[in-house]
Protein backbone atom coordinates (compact mmCIF):
# COMPACT_ATOMS: atom_id res chain seq x y z
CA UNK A 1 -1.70 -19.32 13.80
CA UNK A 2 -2.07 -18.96 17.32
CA UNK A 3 0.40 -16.52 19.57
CA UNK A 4 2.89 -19.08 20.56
CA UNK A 5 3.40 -19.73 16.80
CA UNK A 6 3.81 -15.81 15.63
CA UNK A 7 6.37 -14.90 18.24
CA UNK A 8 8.41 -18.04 17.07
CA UNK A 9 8.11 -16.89 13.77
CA UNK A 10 9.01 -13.37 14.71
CA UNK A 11 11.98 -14.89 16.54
CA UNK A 12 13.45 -17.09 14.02
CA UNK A 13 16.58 -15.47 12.52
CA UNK A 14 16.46 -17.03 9.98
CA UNK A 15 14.47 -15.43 7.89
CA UNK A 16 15.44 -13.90 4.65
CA UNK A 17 14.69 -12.22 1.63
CA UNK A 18 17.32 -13.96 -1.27
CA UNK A 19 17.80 -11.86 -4.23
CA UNK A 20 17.38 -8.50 -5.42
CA UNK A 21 14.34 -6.33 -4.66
CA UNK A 22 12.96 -4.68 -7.57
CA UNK A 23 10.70 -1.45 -7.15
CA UNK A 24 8.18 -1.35 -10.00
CA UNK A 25 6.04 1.04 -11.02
CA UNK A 26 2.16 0.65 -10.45
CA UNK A 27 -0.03 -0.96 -12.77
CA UNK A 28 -2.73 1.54 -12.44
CA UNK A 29 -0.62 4.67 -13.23
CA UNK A 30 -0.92 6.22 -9.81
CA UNK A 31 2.19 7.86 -8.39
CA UNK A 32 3.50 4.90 -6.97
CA UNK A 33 6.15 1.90 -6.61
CA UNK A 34 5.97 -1.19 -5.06
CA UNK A 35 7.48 -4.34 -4.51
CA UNK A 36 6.93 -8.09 -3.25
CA UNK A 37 9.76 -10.46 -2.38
CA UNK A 38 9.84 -14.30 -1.24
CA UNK A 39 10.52 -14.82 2.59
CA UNK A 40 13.18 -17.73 2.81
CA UNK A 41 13.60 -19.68 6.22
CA UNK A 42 15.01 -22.54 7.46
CA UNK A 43 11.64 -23.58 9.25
CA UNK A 44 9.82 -22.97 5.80
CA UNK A 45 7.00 -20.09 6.87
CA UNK A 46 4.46 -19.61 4.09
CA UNK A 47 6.15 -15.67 4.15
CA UNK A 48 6.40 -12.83 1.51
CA UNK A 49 6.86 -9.44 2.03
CA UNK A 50 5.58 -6.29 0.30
CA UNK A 51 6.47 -2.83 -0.12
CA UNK A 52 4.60 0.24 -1.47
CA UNK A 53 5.98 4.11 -1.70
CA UNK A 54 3.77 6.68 -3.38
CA UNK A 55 6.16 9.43 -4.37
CA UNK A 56 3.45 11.92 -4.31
CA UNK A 57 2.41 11.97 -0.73
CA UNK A 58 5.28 10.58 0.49
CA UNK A 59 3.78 7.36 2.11
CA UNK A 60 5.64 4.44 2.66
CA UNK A 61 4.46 1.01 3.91
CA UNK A 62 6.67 -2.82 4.40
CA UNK A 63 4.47 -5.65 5.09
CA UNK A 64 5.01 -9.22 6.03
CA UNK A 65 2.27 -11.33 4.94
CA UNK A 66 1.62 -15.01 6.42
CA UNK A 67 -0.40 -17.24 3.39
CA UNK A 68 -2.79 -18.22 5.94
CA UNK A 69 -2.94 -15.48 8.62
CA UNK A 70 -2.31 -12.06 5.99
CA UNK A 71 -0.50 -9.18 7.37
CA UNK A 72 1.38 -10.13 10.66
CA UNK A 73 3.66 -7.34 10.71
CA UNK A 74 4.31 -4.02 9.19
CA UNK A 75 5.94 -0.48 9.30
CA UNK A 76 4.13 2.72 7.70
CA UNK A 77 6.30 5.53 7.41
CA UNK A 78 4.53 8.98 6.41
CA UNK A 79 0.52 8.27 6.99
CA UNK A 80 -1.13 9.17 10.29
CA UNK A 81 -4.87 7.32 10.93
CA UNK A 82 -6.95 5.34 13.33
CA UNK A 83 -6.86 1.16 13.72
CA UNK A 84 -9.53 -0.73 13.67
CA UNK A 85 -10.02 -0.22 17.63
CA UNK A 86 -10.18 3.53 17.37
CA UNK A 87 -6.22 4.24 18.21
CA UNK A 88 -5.16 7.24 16.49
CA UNK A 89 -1.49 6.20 15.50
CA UNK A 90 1.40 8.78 14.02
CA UNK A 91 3.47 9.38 10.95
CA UNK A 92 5.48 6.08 11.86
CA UNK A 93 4.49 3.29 13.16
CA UNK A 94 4.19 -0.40 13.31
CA UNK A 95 1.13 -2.96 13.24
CA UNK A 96 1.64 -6.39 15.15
CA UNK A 97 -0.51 -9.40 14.24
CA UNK A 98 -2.20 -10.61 17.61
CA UNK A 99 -4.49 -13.55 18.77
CA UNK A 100 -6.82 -10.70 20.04
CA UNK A 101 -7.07 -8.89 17.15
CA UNK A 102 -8.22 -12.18 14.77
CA UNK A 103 -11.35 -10.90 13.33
CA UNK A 104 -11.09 -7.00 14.07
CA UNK A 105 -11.64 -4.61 11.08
């Protein structure tokens, strides 16, 4: 995916998640729920999302994921830390998939 490409995706209103989303609980008995749901679009993006909320310390995360590309975008709600370039982020906040950051860890 190059730039062009994810801002068209990220444009497209078409988008959709169709259905219920169903919270389970995790498989490894930790304090947590989570989620994954089809992404539905007219242009047919190789999209799911994902959701995880541990009740205990009260962290929550959604995440698109691309097949091909992984996470391209995502909000964390309730966990402070520092990206991969050293940016200490807050509480809540979003990550943006980026040309620039192919590769980055």
């Amino acid at each position: 995916m190059n730039q062009g490409e994810y801002e068209a995706l990220m444009a497209d209103e078409t988008k959709r998640v169709d259905g219920d989303i169903s919270w389970v609980e995790d498989e490894d008995h930790s304090p947590a729920l989570h989620f994954r749901a089809e992404i539905a679009s007219e242009a047919g993006y190789p999209l799911f999302a994902k959701g995880y909320l541990n009740r205990v310390s009260r962290k929550l995360n959604y995440s698109l994921i691309h097949r091909q590309s992984g996470r391209i975008y995502a909000l964390d709600l309730g966990r402070e830390h520092k990206n991969p370039g050293g940016e200490h982020v807050g509480e809540k906040h979003k990550h943006r998939w980026s040309e620039s950051l192919i590769g980055v860890r």
